[in-house]
Protein backbone atom coordinates (compact mmCIF):
# COMPACT_ATOMS: atom_id res chain seq x y z
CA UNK A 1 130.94 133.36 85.43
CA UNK A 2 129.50 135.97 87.42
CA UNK A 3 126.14 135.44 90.10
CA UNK A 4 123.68 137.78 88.24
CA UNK A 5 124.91 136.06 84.92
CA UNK A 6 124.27 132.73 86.55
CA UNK A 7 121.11 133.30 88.31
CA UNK A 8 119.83 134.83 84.53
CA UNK A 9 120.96 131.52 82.91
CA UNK A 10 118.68 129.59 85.56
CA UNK A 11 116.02 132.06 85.16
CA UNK A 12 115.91 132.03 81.65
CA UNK A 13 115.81 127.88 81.39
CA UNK A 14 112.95 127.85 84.08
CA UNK A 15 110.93 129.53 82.28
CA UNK A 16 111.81 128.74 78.92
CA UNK A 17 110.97 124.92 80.15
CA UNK A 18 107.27 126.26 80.37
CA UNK A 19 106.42 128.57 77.76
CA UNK A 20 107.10 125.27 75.27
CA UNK A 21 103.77 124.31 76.11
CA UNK A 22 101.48 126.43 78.06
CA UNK A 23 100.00 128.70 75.46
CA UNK A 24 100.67 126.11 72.66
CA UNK A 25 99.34 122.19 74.02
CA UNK A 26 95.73 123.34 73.63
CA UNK A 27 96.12 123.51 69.88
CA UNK A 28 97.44 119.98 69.88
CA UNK A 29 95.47 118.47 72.33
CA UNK A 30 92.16 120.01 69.66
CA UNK A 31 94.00 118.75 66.46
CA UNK A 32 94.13 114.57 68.37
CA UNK A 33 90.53 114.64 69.57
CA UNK A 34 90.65 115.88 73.25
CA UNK A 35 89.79 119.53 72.74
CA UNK A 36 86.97 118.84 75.50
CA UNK A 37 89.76 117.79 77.97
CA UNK A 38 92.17 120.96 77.42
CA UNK A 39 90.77 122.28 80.93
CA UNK A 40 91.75 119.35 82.89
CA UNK A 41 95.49 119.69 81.41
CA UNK A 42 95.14 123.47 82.66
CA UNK A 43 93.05 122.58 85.56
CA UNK A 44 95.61 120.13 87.03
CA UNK A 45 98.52 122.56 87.24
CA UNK A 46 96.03 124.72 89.93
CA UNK A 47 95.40 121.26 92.03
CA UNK A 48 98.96 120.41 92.35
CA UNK A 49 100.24 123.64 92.86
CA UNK A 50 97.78 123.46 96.38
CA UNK A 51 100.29 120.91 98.06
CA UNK A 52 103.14 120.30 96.07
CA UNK A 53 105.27 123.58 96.62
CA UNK A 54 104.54 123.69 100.29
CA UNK A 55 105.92 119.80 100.19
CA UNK A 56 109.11 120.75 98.22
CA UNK A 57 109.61 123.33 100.23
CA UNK A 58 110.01 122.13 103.37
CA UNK A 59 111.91 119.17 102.30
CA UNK A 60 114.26 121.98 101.14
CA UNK A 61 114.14 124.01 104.27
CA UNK A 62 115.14 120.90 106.01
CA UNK A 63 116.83 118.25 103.88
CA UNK A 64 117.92 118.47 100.71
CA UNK A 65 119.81 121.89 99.32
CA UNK A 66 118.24 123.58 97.17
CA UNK A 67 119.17 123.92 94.05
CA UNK A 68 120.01 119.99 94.04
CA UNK A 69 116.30 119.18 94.75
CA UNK A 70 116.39 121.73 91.41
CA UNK A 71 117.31 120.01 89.87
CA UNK A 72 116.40 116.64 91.00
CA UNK A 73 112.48 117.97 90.34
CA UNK A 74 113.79 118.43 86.33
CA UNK A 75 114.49 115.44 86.43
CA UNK A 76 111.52 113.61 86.91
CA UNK A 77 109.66 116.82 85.48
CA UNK A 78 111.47 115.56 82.11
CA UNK A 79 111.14 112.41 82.75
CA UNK A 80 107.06 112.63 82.59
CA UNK A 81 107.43 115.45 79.51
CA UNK A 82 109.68 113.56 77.42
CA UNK A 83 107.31 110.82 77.90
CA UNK A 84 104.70 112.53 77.21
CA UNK A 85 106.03 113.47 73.78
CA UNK A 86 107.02 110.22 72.60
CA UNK A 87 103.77 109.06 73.74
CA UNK A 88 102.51 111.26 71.17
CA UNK A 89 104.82 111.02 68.77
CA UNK A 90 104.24 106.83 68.89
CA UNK A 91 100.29 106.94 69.24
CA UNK A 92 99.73 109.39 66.12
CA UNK A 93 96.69 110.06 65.60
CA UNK A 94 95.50 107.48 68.36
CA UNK A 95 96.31 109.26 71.37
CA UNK A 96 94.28 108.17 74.26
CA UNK A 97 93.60 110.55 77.42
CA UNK A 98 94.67 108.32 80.25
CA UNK A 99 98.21 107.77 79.55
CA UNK A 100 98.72 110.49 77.93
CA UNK A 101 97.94 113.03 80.70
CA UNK A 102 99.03 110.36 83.21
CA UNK A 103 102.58 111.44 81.85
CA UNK A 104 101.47 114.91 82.14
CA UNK A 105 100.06 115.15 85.59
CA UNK A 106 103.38 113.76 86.67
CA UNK A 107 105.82 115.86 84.84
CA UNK A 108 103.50 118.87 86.39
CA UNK A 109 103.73 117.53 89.52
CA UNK A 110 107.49 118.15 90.01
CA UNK A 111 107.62 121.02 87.81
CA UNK A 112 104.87 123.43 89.22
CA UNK A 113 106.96 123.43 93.06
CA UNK A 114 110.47 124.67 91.09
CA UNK A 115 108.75 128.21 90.19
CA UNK A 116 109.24 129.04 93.86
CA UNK A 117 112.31 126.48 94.29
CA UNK A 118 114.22 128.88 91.87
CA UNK A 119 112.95 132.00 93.42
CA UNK A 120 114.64 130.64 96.56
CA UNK A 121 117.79 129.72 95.13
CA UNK A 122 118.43 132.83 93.44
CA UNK A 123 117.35 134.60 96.98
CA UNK A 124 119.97 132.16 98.74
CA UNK A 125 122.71 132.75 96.16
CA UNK A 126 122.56 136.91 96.33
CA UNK A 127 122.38 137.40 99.54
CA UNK A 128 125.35 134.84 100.26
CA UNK A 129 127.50 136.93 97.93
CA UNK A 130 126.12 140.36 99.57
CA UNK A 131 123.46 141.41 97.26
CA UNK A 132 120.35 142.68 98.29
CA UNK A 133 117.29 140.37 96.30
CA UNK A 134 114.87 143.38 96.46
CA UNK A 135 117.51 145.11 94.61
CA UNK A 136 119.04 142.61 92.14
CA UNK A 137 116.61 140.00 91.44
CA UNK A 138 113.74 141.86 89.54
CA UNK A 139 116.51 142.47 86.38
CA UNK A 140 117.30 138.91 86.33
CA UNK A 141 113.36 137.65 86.49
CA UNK A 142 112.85 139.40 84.05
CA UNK A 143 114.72 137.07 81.89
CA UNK A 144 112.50 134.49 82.86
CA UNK A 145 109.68 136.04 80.77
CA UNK A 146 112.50 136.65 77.96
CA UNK A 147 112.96 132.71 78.30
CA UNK A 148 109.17 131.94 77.81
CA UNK A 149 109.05 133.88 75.16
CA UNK A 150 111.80 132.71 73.06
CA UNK A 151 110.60 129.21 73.85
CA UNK A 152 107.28 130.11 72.26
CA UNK A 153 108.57 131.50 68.96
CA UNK A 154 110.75 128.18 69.04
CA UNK A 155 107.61 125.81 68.80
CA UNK A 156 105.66 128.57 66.63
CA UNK A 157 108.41 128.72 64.09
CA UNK A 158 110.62 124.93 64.11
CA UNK A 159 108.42 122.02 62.67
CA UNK A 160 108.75 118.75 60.73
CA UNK A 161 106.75 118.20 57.87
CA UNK A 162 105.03 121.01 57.03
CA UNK A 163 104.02 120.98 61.39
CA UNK A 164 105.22 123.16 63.93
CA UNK A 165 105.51 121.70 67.03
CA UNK A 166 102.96 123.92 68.84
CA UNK A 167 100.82 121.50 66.87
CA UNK A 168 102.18 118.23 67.84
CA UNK A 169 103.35 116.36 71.39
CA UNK A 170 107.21 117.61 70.05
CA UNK A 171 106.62 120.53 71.97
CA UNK A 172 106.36 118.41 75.22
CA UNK A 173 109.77 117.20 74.47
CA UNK A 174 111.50 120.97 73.98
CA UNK A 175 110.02 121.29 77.40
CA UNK A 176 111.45 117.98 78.49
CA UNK A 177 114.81 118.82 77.36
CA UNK A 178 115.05 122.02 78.46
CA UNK A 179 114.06 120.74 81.93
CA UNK A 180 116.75 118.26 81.67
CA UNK A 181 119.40 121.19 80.32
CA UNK A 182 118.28 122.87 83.59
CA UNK A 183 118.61 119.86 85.69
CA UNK A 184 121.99 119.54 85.07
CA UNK A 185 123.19 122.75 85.19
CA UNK A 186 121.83 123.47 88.90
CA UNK A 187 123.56 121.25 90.47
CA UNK A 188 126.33 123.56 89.15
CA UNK A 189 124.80 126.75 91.15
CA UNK A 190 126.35 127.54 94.51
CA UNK A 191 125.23 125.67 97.61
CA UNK A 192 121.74 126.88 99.40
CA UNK A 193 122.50 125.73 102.86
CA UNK A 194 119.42 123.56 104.98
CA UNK A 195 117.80 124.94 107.96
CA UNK A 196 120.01 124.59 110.90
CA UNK A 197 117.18 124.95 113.62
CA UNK A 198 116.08 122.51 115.45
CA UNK A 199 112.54 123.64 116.38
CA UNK A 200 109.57 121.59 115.61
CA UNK A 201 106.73 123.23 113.74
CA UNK A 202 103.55 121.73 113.30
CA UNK A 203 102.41 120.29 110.47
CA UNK A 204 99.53 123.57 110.14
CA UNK A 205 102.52 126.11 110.41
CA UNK A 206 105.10 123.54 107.98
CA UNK A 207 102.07 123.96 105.93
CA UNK A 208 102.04 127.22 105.89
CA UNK A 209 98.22 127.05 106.81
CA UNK A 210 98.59 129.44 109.41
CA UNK A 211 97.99 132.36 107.16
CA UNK A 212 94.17 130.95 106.92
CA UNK A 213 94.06 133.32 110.39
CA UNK A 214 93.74 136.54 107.87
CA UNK A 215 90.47 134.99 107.61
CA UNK A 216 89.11 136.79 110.65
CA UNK A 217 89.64 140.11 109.40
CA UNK A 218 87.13 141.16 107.15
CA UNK A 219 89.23 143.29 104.40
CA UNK A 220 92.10 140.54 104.16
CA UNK A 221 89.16 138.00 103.47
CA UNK A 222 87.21 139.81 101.48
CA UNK A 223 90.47 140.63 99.13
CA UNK A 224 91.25 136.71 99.62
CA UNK A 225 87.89 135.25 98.20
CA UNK A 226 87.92 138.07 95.55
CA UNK A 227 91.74 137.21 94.00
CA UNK A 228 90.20 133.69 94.09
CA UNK A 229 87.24 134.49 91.96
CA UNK A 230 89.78 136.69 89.58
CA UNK A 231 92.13 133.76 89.52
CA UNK A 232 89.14 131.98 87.87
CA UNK A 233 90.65 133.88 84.61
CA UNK A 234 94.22 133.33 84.84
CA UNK A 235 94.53 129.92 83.06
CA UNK A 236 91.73 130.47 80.44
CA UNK A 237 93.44 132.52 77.75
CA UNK A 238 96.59 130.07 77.86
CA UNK A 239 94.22 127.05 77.64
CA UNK A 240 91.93 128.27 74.92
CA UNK A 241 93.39 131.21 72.85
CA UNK A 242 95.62 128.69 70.42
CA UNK A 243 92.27 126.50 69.96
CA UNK A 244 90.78 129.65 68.94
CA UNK A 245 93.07 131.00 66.82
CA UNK A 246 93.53 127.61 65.09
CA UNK A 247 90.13 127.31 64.10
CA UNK A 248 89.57 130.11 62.32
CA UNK A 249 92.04 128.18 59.49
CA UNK A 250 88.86 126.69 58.50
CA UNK A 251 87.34 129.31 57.26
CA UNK A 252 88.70 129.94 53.34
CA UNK A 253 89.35 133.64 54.20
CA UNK A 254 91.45 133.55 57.32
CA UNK A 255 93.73 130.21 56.93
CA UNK A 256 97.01 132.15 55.43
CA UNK A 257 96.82 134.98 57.86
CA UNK A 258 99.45 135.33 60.71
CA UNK A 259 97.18 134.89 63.25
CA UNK A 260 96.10 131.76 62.19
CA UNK A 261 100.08 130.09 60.80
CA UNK A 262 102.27 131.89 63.68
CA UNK A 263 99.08 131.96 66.40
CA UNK A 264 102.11 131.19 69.74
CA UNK A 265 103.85 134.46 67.94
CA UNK A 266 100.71 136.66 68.32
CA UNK A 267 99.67 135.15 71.96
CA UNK A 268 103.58 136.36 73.18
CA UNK A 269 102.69 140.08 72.61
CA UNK A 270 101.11 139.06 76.04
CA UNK A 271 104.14 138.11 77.51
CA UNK A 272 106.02 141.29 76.16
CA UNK A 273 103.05 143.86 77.53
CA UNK A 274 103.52 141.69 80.72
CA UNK A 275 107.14 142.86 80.81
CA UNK A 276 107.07 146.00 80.30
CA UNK A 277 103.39 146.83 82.13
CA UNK A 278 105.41 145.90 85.62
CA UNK A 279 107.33 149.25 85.30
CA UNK A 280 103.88 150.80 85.73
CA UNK A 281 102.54 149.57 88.88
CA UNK A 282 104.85 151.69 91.71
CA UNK A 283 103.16 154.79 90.05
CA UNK A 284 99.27 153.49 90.07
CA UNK A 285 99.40 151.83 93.66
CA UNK A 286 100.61 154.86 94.79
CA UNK A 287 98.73 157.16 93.23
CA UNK A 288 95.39 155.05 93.28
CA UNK A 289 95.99 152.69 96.25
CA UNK A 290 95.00 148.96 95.78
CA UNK A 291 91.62 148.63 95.15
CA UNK A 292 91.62 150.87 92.30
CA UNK A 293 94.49 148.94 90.60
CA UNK A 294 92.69 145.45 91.34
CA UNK A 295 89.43 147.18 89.34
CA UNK A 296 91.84 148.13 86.68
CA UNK A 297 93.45 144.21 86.47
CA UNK A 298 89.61 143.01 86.87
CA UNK A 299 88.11 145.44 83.67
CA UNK A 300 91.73 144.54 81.91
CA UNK A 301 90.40 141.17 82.16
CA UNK A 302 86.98 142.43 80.63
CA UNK A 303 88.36 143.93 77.89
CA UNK A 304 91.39 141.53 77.38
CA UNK A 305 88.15 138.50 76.80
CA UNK A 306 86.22 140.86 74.87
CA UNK A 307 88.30 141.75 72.41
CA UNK A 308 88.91 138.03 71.36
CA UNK A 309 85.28 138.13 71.02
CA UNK A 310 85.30 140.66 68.46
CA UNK A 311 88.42 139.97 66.97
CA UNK A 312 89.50 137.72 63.71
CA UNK A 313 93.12 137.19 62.22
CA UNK A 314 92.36 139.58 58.94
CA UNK A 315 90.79 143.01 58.99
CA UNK A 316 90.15 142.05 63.29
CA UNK A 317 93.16 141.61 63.85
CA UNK A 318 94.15 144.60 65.52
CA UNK A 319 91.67 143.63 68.28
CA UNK A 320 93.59 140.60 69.11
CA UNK A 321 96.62 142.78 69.04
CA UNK A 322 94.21 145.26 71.71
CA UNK A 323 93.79 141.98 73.79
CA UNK A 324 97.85 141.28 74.07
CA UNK A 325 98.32 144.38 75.38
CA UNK A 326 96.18 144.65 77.95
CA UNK A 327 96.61 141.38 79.59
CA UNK A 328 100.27 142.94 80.83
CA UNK A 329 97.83 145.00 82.82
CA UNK A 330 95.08 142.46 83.64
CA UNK A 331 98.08 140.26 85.08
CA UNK A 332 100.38 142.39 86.53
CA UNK A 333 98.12 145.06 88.24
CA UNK A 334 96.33 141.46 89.90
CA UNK A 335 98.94 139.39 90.59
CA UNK A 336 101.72 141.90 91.53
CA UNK A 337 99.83 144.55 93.18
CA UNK A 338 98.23 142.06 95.04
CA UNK A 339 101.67 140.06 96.13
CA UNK A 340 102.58 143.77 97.29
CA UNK A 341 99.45 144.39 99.09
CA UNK A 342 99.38 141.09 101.17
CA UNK A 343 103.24 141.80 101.90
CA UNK A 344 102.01 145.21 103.83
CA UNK A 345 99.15 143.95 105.17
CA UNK A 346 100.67 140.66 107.02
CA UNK A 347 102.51 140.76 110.50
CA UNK A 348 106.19 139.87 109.37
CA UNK A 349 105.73 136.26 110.90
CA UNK A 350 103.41 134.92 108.51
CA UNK A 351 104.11 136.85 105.48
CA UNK A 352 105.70 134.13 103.96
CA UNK A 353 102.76 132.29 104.51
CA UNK A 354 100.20 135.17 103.48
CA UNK A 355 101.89 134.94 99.99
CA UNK A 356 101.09 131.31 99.73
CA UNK A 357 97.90 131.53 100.37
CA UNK A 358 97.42 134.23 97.53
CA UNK A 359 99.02 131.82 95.60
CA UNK A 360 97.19 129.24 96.53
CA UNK A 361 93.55 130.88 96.11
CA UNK A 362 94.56 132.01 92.67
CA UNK A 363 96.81 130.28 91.02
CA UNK A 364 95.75 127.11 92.34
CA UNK A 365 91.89 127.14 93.47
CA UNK A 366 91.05 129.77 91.18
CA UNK A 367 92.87 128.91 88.00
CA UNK A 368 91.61 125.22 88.55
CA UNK A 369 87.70 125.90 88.73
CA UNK A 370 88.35 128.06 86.43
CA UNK A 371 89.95 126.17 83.35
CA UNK A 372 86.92 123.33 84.57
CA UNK A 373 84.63 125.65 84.36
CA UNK A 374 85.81 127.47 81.09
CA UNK A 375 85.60 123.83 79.45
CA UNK A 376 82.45 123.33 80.13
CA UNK A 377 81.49 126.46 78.35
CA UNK A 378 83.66 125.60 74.87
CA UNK A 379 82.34 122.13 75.22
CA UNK A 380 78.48 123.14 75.32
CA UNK A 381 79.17 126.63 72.68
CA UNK A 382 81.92 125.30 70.61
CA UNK A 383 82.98 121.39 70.87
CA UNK A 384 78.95 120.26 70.41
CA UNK A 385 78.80 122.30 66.78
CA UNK A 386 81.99 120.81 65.53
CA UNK A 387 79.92 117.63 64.86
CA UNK A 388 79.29 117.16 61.32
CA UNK A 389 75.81 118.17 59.59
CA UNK A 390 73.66 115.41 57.57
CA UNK A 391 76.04 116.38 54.52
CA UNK A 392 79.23 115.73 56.63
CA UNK A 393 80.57 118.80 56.74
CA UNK A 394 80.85 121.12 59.44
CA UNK A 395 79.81 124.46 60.43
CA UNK A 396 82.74 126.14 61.28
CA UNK A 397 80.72 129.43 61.11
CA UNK A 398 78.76 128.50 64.30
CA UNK A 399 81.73 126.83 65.65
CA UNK A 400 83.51 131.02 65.44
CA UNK A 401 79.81 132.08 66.66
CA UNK A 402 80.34 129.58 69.57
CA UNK A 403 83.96 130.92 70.51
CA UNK A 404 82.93 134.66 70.29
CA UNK A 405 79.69 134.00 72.71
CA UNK A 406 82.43 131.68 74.61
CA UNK A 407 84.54 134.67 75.37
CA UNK A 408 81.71 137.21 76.22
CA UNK A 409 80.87 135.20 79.15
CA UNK A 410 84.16 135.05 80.24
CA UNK A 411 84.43 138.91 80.08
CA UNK A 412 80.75 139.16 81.67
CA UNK A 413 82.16 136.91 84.20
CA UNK A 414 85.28 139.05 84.78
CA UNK A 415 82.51 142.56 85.25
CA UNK A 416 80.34 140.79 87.63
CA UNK A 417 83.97 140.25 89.70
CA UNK A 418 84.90 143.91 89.36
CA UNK A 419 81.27 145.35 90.32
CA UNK A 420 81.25 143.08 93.14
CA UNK A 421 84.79 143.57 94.24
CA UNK A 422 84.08 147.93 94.15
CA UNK A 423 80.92 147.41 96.11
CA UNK A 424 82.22 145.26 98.83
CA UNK A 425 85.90 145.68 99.14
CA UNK A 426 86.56 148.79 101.81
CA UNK A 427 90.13 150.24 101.65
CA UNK A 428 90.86 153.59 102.74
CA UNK A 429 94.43 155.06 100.81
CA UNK A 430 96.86 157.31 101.11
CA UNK A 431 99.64 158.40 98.91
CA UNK A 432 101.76 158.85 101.52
């Protein structure tokens, strides 16, 4: 079996392991009782993702190769998943939060470091064999995305009893087993050799904290505090778009639409646009420069929220179609452009670093507050007017009037950023 063939197969699994439940738990977690806890499920991904990559990482920088601690971190990340499931599976309609996101948190723990773990073996594995991963990799992530996406029709269209398992904890254990799949086939993959040097870092540089020094000039942390703020939005849609969706199947007139049965199906028209929207950014950053293609990820984002707003899965429904599409350019042309930005903009030394710390203020500050924050919004606007009227039934009316002025704030939220980020970000380009 050839490298590029192998490093697809990996590729495909990692993210395939993930897109079993990331867009889809929040309908579940709503259907048991803990719709007011789907941010902390979202929120903890951003908190671990703070330490636990730059721990895995050195350990495979100096230890352990790595693509065994690959696949030793599927191991317990299936371990928690698959116990997660039966949990759920056992406890019906009894669920309780505690153990069940005990199981969670754990599984996440080990999972959220093998995003860059992966990225690192596949680096290791082309350039042993003479490739060049600037070259060669981009084809093969791109069956990453092809992975999360399959996995999502997967849970959207398999089910027992008249439930797909984006509705019930079964989709924790696809994830689980893919993760244990994965598991065992890296220890398969070529060898990633350990560091051989022998100097001693400090714990600030093993860290990779050093990169906080960006801090002191006033365009890298100005564009630092701003991805942060626009990382606020990256977690939202995958937390509460299925909730969403799902809900409008109480209303008589929307509950056989698409939307509403095959809601994971819809939601991956995001992943596609994210695809293919990547083939557009060499053209706008250099045409535009940066800051323009931030301000077009940051009214994406607008537009992306305020569509769901307007939307519904009948006659609306092309609006939530409108929303898919753009978030391949409210992602992309934020979290690509700015990867690519900090990589020009960072002495060589710490560029490593630099990209960690992007990482770290969005998906892991950012996309942490934010999820918290974006909870306490559904909670007050949506979760307080599911509660049953003096005639026991509820207004699921309000509860859709609660979700549409839900997602206007979230796109107000998202303007604010961009008038903010035109008015005090200063970036001089030029095309050549």
């Amino acid at each position: 079996m050839g490298t590029k063939l192998r490093l697809t197969i990996m590729n495909f699994l990692q993210f395939a392991v993930w897109g079993a439940y990331l867009t889809s738990q929040g309908r579940y977690l709503g259907s048991i009782g803990l719709g007011e806890k789907i941010g902390l499920f979202y929120a903890i991904q951003g908190i671990v993702s703070i330490f636990m990559p730059a721990i895995m990482g050195i350990i495979a920088d100096k230890w352990i190769q790595a693509q065994k601690l690959l696949g030793l971190c599927h191991i317990m990340a299936a371990a928690g998943m698959i116990g997660a499931g039966a949990y759920g599976m056992v406890a019906a309609d009894t669920v309780m939060f505690g153990p069940l996101f005990s199981l969670y948190t754990f599984s996440i723990a080990f999972f959220m470091p093998t995003i860059a773990i992966s990225n690192s073996v596949a680096y290791a594995i082309l350039e042993k064999d003479g490739m060049d991963p600037v070259k060669d990799f981009p084809p093969i992530r791109i069956w990453g995305t092809i992975g999360f996406i399959c996995a999502m029709w997967f849970v959207d269209l398999a089910g027992t009893d008249g439930v797909p398992f984006q509705a019930s904890s079964i989709q924790y254990m696809v994830s689980g087993c893919l993760s244990l799949v994965l598991a065992v086939y890296a220890f398969t993959l070529p060898e990633c050799p350990v560091s051989a040097s022998k100097e001693r870092k400090s714990i600030v540089e093993a860290m990779g904290l050093k990169a906080f020094t960006l801090f002191r000039q006033r365009k890298m942390a100005v564009f630092f505090i701003f991805s942060m703020l626009l990382g606020v939005a990256l977690q939202i849609t995958n937390g509460f778009a299925n909730p969403f969706l799902s809900d409008f199947g109480n209303l008589s007139q929307y509950q056989d639409t698409f939307g509403v049965r095959h809601s994971n199906i819809l939601i991956s028209i995001s992943q596609v646009s994210e695809t293919l929207c990547i083939l557009l950014i060499p053209f706008f950053l250099k045409r535009y420069g940066i800051k323009w293609v931030m301000l077009i990820a940051m009214l994406a984002w607008v537009l992306r929220f305020g569509f769901f707003a307007a939307g519904n899965p009948g006659p609306g429904v092309w609006l939530f179609i409108l929303s898919m599409i753009v978030y391949g350019v409210a992602f992309d042309f934020f979290n690509i452009s700015g990867s690519l930005f900090v990589n020009e903009n960072t002495d060589k030394s710490i560029r490593s670093s630099a990209q960690g710390l992007f990482m770290l203020m969005t998906n892991g500050v950012g996309a942490a507050f934010g999820t918290l924050g974006a909870q306490e919004i559904v909670n007050l606007l949506v979760n307080a007017r599911r509660i049953p009227a003096a005639d026991g039934m509820t207004d699921w009316n309000a509860v859709m009037q609660g979700w549409s002025q839900s997602w206007l704030i979230f796109a107000g939220y998202a303007l604010i950023v961009a008038i903010l980020f035109a008015l005090c970000f200063k970036h001089k380009h030029s095309r050549s």
